[in-house]
Protein backbone atom coordinates (compact mmCIF):
# COMPACT_ATOMS: atom_id res chain seq x y z
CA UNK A 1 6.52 -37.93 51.41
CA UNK A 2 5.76 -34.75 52.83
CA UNK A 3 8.03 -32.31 50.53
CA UNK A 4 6.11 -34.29 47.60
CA UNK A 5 2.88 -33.44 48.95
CA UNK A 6 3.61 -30.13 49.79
CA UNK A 7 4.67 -29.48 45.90
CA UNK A 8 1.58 -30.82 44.48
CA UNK A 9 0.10 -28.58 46.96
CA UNK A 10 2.26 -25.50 45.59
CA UNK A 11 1.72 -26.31 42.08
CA UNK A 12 -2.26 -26.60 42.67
CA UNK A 13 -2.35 -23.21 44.22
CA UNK A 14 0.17 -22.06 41.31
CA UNK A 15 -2.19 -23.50 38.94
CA UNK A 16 -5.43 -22.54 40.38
CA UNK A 17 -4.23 -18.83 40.66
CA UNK A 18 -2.93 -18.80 37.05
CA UNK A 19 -6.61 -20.04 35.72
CA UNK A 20 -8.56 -17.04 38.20
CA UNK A 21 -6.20 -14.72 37.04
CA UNK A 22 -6.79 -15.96 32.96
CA UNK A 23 -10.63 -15.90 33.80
CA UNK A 24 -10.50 -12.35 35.15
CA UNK A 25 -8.31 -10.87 32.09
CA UNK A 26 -10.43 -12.81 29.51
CA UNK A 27 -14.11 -11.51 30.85
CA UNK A 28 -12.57 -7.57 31.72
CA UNK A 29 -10.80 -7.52 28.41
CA UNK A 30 -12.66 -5.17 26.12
CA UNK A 31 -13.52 -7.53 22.85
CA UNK A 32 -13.52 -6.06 19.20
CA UNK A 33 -13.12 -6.95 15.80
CA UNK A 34 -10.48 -6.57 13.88
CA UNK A 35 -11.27 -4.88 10.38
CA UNK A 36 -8.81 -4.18 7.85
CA UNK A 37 -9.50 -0.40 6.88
CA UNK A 38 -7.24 1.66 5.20
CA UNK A 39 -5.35 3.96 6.94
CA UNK A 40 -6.96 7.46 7.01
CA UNK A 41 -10.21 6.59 6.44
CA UNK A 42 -11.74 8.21 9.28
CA UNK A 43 -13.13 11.37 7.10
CA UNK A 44 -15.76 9.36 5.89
CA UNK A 45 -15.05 10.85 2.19
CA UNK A 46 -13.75 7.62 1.12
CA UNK A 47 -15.03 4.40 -0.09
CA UNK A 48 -12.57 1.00 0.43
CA UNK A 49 -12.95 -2.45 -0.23
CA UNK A 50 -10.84 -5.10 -1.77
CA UNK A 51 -9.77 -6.54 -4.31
CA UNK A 52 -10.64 -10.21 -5.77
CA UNK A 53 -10.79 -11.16 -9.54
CA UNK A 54 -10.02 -14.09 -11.50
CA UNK A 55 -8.55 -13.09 -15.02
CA UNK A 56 -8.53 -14.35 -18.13
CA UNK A 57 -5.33 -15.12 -20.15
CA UNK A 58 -4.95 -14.28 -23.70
CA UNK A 59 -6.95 -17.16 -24.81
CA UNK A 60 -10.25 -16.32 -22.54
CA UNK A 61 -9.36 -18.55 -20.19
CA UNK A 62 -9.16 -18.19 -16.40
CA UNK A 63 -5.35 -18.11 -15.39
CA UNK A 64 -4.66 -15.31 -12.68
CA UNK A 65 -5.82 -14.40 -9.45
CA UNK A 66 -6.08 -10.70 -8.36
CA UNK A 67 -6.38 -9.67 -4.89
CA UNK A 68 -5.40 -6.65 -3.17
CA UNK A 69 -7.09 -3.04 -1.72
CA UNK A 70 -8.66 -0.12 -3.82
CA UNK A 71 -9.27 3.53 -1.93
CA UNK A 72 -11.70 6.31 -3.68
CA UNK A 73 -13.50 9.10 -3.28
CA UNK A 74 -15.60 9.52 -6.84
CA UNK A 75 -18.68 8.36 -5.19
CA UNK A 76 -18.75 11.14 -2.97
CA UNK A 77 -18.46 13.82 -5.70
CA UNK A 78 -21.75 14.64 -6.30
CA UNK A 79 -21.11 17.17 -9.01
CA UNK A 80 -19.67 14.22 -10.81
CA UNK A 81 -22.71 12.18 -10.62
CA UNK A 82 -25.23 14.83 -11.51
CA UNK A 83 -23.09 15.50 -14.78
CA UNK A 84 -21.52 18.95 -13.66
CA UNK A 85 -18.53 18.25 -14.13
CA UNK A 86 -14.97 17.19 -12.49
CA UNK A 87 -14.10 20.34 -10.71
CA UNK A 88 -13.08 18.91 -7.23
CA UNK A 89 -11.02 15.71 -8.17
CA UNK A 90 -7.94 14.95 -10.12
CA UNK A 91 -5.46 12.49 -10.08
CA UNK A 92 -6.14 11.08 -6.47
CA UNK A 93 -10.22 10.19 -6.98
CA UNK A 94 -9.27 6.31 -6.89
CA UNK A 95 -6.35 4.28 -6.70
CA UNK A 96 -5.75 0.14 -6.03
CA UNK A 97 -2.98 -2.09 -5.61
CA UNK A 98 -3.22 -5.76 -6.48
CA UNK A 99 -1.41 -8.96 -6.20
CA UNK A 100 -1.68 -11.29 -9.37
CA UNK A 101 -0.46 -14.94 -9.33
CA UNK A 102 -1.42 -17.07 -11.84
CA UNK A 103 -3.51 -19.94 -10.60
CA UNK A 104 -1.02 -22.82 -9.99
CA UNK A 105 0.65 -19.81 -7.38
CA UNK A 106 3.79 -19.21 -9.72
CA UNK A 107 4.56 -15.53 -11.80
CA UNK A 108 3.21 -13.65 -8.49
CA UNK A 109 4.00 -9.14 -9.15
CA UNK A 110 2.20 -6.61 -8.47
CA UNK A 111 0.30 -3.48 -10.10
CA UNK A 112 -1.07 -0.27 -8.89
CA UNK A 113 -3.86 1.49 -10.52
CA UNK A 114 -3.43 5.62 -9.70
CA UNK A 115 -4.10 8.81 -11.09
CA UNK A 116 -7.71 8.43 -11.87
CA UNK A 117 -9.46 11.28 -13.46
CA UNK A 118 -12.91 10.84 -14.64
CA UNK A 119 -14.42 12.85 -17.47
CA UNK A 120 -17.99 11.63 -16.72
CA UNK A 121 -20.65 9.22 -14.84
CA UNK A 122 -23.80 8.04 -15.34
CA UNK A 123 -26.26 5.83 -13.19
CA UNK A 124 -27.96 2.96 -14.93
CA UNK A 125 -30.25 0.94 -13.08
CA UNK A 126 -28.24 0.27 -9.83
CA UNK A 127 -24.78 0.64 -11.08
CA UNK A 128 -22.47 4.38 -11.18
CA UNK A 129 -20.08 4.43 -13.81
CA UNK A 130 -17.25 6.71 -14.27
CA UNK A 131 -15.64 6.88 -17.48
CA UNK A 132 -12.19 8.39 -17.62
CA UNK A 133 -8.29 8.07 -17.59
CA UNK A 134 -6.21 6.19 -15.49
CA UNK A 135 -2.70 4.94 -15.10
CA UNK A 136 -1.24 1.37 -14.22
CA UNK A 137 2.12 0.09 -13.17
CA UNK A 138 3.85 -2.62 -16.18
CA UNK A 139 6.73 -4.36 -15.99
CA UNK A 140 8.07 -1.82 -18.56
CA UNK A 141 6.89 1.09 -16.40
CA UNK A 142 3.80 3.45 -15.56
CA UNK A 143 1.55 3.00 -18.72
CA UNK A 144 -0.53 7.05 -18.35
CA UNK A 145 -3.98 8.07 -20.20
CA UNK A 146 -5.54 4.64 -20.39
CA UNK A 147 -9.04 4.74 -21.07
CA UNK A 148 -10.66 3.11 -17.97
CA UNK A 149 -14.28 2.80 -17.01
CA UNK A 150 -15.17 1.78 -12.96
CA UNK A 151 -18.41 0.75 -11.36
CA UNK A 152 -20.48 0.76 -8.25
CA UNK A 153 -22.70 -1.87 -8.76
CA UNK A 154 -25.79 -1.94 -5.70
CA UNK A 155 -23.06 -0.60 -2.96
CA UNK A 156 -21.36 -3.39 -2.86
CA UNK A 157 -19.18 -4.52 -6.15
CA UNK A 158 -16.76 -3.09 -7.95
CA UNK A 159 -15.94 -3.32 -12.03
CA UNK A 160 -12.36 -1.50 -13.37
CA UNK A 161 -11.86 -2.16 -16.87
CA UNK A 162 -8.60 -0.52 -18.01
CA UNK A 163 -8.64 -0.56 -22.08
CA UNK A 164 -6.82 -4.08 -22.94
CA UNK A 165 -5.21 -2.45 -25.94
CA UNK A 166 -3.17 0.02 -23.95
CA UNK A 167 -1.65 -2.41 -21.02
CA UNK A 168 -1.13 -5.53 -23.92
CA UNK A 169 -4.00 -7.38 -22.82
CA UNK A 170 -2.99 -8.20 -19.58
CA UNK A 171 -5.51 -7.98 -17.16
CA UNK A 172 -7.26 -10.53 -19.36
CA UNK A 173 -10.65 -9.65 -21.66
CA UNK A 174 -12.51 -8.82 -18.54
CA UNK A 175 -12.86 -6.22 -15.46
CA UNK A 176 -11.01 -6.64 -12.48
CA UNK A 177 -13.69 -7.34 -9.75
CA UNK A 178 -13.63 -6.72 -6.06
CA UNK A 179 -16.32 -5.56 -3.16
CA UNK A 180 -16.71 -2.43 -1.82
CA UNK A 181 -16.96 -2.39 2.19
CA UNK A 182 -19.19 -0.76 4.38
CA UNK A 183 -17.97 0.74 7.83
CA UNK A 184 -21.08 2.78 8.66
CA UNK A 185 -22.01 -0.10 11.12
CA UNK A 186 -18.34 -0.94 12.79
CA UNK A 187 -18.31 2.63 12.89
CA UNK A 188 -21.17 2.76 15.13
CA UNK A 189 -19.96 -0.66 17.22
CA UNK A 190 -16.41 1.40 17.38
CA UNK A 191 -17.99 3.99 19.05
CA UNK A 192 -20.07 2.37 21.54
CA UNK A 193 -17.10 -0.04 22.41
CA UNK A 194 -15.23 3.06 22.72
CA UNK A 195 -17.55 4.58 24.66
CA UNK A 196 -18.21 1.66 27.06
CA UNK A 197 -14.31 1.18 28.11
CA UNK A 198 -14.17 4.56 28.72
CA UNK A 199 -17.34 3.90 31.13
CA UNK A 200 -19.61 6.32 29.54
């Protein structure tokens, strides 16, 4: 009777200790969030944000789902946007990758949009559109030079519209959609978080 007591009184103590311990680690444990950023993004040059489109098939109807990650700098080319010109960028100035399944989950691939080079941009109303070439990964390979128009819609949407003609329709009749995210404030929590653990 004794040894039994004696355990219970061992595993109390165990159990006890194990739930101080738990409460200590839990409240001294520096709490952030998690953000999915693209790697590299710490020059502040770049705007991110995903990817998230429905697509129509060949008949106007919605069939696919998009979703993936897009990466660019044209916003922050502001010899672009005042109409001066694409002296700075070429080639790199925005690039995406994207899953597409159709919508009963089946025919899942993937595509990458690269090699941006814009030719123009205007501003109309609260939307930036840049106008030039692009290339996308097919099946049957890198399609180059298609005629491809993205915008910035009120800081947070993006448009791509590739030219359906050059990649056989297959993004559907309209443009792949997707939000463009905004760091400045994590940035800012990062910092003081960072700042705090190091007890500053």
């Amino acid at each position: 009777m004794d040894r039994r007591i004696g355990k219970r009184v061992i595993g109390s103590a165990i159990f006890a200790s194990f739930v101080v311990i738990s409460a200590v680690l839990i409240a001294t444990y520096p709490i952030n969030q998690a953000r999915a950023y693209p790697y590299g993004n710490d020059t502040g040059k770049y705007e991110f944000g995903t990817i998230s489109s429905i697509q129509n098939d060949e008949n106007g109807i919605p069939a696919w789902v998009l979703f993936g990650h897009w990466k660019s700098n044209l916003a922050s080319n502001q010899s672009l946007i005042q109409g001066q010109g694409n002296d700075t960028l070429g080639g790199e100035s925005f690039n995406a990758q994207f899953e597409m399944v159709r919508l009963n989950g089946s025919a899942g691939h993937t595509h990458t949009i690269t090699n941006f080079v814009a030719s123009n941009a205007s501003q109309v109303n609260n939307s930036t559109i840049f106008n030039g070439t692009a290339t996308a990964s097919m099946r049957e390979g890198p399609v180059t030079d298609i005629p491809s128009s993205i915008t910035i819609t009120g800081d947070k949407v993006i448009s791509i519209l590739l030219d359906p003609s050059k990649v056989s329709n297959h993004y559907g009749n309209t443009p792949i959609y997707g939000l463009v995210m905004d760091d400045s404030e994590d940035r800012q929590h990062m910092g003081k978080s960072n700042n705090t653990q190091m007890g500053r």
